[in-house]
C-alpha atoms as a PDB file:
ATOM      1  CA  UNK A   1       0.000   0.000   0.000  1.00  0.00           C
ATOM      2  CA  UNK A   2       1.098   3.374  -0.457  1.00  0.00           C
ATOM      3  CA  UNK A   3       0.247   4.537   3.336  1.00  0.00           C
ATOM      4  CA  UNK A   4       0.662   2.842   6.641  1.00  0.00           C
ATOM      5  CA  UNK A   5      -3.173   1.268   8.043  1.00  0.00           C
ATOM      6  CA  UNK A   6      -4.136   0.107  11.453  1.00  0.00           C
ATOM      7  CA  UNK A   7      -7.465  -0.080  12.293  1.00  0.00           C
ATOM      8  CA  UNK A   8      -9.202  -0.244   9.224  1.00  0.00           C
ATOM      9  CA  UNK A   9     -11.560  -1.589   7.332  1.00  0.00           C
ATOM     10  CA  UNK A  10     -11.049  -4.483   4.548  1.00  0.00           C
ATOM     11  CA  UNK A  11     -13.072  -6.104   1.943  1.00  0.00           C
ATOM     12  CA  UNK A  12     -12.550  -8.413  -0.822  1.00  0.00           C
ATOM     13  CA  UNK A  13     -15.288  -7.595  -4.170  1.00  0.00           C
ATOM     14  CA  UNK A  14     -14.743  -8.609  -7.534  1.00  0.00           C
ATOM     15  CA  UNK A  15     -10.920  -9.832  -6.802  1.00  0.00           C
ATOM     16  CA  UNK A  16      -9.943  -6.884  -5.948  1.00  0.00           C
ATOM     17  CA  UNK A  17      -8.838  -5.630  -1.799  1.00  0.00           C
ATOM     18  CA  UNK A  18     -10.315  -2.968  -0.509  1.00  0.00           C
ATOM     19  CA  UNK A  19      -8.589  -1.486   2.583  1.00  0.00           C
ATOM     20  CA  UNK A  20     -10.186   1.754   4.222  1.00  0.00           C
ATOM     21  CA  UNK A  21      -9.614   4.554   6.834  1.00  0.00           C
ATOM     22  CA  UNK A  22      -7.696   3.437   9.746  1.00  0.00           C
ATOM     23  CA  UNK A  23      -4.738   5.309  11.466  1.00  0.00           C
ATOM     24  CA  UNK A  24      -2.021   6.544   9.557  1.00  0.00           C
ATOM     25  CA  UNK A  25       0.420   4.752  11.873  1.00  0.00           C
ATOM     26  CA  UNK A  26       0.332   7.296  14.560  1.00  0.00           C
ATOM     27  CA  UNK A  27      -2.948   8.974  15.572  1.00  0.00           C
ATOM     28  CA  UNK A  28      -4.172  10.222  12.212  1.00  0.00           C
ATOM     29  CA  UNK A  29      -7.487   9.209  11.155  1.00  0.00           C
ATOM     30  CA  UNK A  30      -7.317   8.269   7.064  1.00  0.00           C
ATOM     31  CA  UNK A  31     -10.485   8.736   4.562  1.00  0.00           C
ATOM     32  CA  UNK A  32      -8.138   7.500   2.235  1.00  0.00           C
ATOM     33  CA  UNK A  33      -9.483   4.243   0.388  1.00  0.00           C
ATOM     34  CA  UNK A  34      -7.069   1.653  -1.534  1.00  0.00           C
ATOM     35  CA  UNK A  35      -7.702  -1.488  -3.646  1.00  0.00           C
ATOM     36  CA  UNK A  36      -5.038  -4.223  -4.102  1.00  0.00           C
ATOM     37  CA  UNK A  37      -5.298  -6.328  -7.875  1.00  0.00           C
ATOM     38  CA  UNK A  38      -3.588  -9.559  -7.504  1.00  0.00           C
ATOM     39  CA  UNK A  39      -3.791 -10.718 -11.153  1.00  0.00           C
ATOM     40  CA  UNK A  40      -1.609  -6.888 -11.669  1.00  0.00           C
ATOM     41  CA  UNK A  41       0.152  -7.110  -8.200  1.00  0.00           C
ATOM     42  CA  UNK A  42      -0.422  -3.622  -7.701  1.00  0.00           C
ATOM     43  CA  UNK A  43      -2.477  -0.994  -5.316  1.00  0.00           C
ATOM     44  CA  UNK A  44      -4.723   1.778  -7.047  1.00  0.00           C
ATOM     45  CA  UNK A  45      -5.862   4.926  -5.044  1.00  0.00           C
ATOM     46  CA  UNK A  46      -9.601   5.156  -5.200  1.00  0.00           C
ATOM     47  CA  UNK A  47     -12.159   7.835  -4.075  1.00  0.00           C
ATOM     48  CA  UNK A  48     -11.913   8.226  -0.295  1.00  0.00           C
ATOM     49  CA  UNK A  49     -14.250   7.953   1.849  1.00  0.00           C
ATOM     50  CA  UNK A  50     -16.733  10.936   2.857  1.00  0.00           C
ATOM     51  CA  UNK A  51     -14.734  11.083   6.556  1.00  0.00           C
ATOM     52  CA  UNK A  52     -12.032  10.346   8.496  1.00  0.00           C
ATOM     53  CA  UNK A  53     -12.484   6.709  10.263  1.00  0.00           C
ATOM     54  CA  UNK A  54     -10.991   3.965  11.863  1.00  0.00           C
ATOM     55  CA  UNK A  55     -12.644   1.151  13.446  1.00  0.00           C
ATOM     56  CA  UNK A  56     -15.293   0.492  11.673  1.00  0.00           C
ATOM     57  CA  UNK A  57     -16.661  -1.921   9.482  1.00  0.00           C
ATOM     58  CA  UNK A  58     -17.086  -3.003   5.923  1.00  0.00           C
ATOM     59  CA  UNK A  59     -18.610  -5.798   4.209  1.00  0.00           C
ATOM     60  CA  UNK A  60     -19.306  -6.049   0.545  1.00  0.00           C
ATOM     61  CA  UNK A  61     -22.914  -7.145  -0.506  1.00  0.00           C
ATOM     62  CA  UNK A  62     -24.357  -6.576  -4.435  1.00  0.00           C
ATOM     63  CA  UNK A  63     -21.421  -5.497  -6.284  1.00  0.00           C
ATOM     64  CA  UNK A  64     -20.841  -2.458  -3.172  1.00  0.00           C
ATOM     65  CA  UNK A  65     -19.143  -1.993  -0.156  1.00  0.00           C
ATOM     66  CA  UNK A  66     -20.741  -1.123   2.535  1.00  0.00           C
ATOM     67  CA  UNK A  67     -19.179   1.392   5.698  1.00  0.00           C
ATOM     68  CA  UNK A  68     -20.406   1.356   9.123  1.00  0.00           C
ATOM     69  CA  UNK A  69     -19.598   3.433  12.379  1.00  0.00           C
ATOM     70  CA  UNK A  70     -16.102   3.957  13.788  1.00  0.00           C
ATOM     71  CA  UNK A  71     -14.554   6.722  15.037  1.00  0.00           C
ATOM     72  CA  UNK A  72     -14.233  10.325  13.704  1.00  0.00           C
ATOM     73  CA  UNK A  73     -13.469  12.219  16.893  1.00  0.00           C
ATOM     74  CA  UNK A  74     -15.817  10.369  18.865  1.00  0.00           C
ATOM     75  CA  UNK A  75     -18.277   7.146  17.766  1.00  0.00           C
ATOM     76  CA  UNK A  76     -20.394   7.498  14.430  1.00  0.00           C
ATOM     77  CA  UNK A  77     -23.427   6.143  13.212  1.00  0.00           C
ATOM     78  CA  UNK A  78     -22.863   6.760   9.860  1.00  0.00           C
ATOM     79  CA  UNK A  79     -23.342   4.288   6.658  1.00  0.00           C
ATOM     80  CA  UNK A  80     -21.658   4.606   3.441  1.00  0.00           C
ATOM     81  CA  UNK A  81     -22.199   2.992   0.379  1.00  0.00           C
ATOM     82  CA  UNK A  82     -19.116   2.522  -2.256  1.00  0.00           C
ATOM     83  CA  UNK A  83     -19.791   1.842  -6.035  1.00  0.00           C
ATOM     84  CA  UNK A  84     -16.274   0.743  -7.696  1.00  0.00           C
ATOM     85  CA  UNK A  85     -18.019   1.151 -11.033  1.00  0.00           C
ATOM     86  CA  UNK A  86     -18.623   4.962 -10.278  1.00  0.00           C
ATOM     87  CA  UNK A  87     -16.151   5.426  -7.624  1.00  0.00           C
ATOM     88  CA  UNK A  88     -18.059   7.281  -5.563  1.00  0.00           C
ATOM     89  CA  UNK A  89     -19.375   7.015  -2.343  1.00  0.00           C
ATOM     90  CA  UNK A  90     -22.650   8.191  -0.774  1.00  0.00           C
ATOM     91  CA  UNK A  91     -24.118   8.012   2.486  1.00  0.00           C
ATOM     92  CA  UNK A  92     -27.597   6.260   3.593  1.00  0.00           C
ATOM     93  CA  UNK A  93     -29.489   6.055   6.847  1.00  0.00           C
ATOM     94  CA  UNK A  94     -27.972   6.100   9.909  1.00  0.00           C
ATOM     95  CA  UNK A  95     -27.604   3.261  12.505  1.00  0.00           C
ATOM     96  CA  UNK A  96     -29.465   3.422  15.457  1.00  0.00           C
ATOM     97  CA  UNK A  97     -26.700   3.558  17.823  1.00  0.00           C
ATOM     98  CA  UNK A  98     -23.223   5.001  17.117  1.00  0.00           C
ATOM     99  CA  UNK A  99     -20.592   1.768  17.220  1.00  0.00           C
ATOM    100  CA  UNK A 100     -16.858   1.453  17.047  1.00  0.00           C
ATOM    101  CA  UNK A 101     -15.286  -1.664  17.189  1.00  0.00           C
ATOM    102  CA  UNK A 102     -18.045  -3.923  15.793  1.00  0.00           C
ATOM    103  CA  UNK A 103     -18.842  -6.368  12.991  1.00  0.00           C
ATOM    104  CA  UNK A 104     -21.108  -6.532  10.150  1.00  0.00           C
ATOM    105  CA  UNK A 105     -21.838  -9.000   7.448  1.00  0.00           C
ATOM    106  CA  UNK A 106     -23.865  -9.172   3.773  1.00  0.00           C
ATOM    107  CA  UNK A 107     -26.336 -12.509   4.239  1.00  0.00           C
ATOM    108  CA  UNK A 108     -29.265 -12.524   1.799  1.00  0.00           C
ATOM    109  CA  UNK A 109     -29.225  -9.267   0.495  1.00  0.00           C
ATOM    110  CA  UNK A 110     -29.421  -7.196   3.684  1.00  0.00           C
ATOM    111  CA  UNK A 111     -26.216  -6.247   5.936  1.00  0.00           C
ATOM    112  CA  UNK A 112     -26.294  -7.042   9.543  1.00  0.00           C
ATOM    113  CA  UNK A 113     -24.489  -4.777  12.074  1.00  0.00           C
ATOM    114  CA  UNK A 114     -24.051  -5.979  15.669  1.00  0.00           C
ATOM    115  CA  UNK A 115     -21.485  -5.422  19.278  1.00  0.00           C
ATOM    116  CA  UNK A 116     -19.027  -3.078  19.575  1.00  0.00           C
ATOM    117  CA  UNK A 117     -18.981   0.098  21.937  1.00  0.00           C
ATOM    118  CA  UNK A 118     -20.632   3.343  21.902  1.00  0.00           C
ATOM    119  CA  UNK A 119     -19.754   6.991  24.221  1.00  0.00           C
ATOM    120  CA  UNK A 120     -21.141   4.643  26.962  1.00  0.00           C
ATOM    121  CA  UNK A 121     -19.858   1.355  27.008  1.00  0.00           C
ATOM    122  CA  UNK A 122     -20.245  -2.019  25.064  1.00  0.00           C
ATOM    123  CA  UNK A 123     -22.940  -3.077  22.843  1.00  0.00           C
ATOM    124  CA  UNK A 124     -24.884  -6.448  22.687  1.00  0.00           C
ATOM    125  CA  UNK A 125     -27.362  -4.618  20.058  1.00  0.00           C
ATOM    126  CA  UNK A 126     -27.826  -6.184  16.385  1.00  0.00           C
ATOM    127  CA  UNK A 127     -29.210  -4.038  13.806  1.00  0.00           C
ATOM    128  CA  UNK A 128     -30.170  -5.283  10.414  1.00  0.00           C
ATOM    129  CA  UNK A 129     -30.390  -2.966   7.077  1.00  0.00           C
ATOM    130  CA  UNK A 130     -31.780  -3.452   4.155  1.00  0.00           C
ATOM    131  CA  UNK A 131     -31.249  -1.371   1.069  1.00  0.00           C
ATOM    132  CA  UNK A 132     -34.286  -1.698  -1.116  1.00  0.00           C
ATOM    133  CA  UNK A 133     -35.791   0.532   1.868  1.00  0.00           C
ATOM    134  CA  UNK A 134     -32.756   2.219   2.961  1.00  0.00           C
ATOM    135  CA  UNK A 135     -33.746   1.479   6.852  1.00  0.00           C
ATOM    136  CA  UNK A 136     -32.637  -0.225   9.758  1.00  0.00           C
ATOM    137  CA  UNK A 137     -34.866  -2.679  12.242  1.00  0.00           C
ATOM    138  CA  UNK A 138     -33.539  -3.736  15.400  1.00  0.00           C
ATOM    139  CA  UNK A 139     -33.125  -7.189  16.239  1.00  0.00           C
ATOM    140  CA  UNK A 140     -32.444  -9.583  18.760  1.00  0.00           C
ATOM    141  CA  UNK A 141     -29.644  -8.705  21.212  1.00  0.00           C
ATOM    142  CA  UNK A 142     -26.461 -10.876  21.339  1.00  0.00           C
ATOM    143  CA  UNK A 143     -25.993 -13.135  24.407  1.00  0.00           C
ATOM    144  CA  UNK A 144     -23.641 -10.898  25.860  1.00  0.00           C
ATOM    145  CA  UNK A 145     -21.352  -7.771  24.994  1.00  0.00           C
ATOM    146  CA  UNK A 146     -18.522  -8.241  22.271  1.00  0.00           C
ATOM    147  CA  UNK A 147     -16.192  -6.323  20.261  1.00  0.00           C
ATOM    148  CA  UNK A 148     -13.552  -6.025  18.510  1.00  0.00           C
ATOM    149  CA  UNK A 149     -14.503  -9.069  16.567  1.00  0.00           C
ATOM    150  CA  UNK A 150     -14.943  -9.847  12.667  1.00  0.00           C
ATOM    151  CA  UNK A 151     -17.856 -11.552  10.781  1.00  0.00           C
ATOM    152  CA  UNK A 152     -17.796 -13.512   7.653  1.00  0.00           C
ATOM    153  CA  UNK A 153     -20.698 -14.902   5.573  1.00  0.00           C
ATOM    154  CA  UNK A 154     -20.179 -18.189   3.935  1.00  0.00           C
END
């Protein structure tokens, strides 16, 4: 890559890497979005994102990439939306709570967001979205508090 990441955000869509936001290293937020192309072995700058973040979370669901919470200068509830075609980004509805430090996962067309930490503490929320109405429902909590965790749908 052509910047130092912790904390970020990574995604793999169409064979391509996606790696997003994080710390710069130090204690530098990045907006700054990179994809890797292993059949080219090489890293492209793409649009950043619309703000600075690090932990957060990505997952990639119908040809997108989609951006949840992290932290800006304190916890977010923002959700982004990347399109690699038009390399752009654009925001949708907000979560319900503001999260850092929590997973998310594309299963059957909707992306599920769930733990982490907000201002006040850890999360055992789970909040599903779906995109054809651009809105979130709550769901069932988790059995107890987690975060700093990763999800994968297989």
């Amino acid at each position: 890559m052509s910047q130092k990441r912790s904390l970020h955000a990574s995604v793999v869509l169409d064979g391509k890497i996606y790696a997003m936001g994080g710390l710069d290293g130090a204690v530098s937020k990045l907006d700054t979005v990179e994809a890797y192309d292993p059949q080219a072995d090489s890293w492209e700058r793409v649009a950043s994102m619309p703000q600075r973040l690090c932990n957060h979370a990505a997952a990639a669901m119908g040809g997108k990439i989609y951006v949840t919470g992290g932290i800006n200068r304190s916890s977010v509830n923002a959700v982004y939306v990347y399109d690699p075609q038009a390399n752009t980004w654009t925001q949708l509805t907000s979560m319900g709570a503001a999260q850092q430090m929590h997973a998310s996962a594309a299963v059957g067309g909707k992306l599920y967001v769930f733990g982490g930490f907000t201002s006040d503490g850890r999360l055992s929320t789970a909040e599903v979205y779906d995109p054809a109405s651009d809105s979130w429902a709550q769901l069932t909590s988790l059995t107890s508090v987690r975060n700093s965790m990763v999800a994968v749908a297989l």
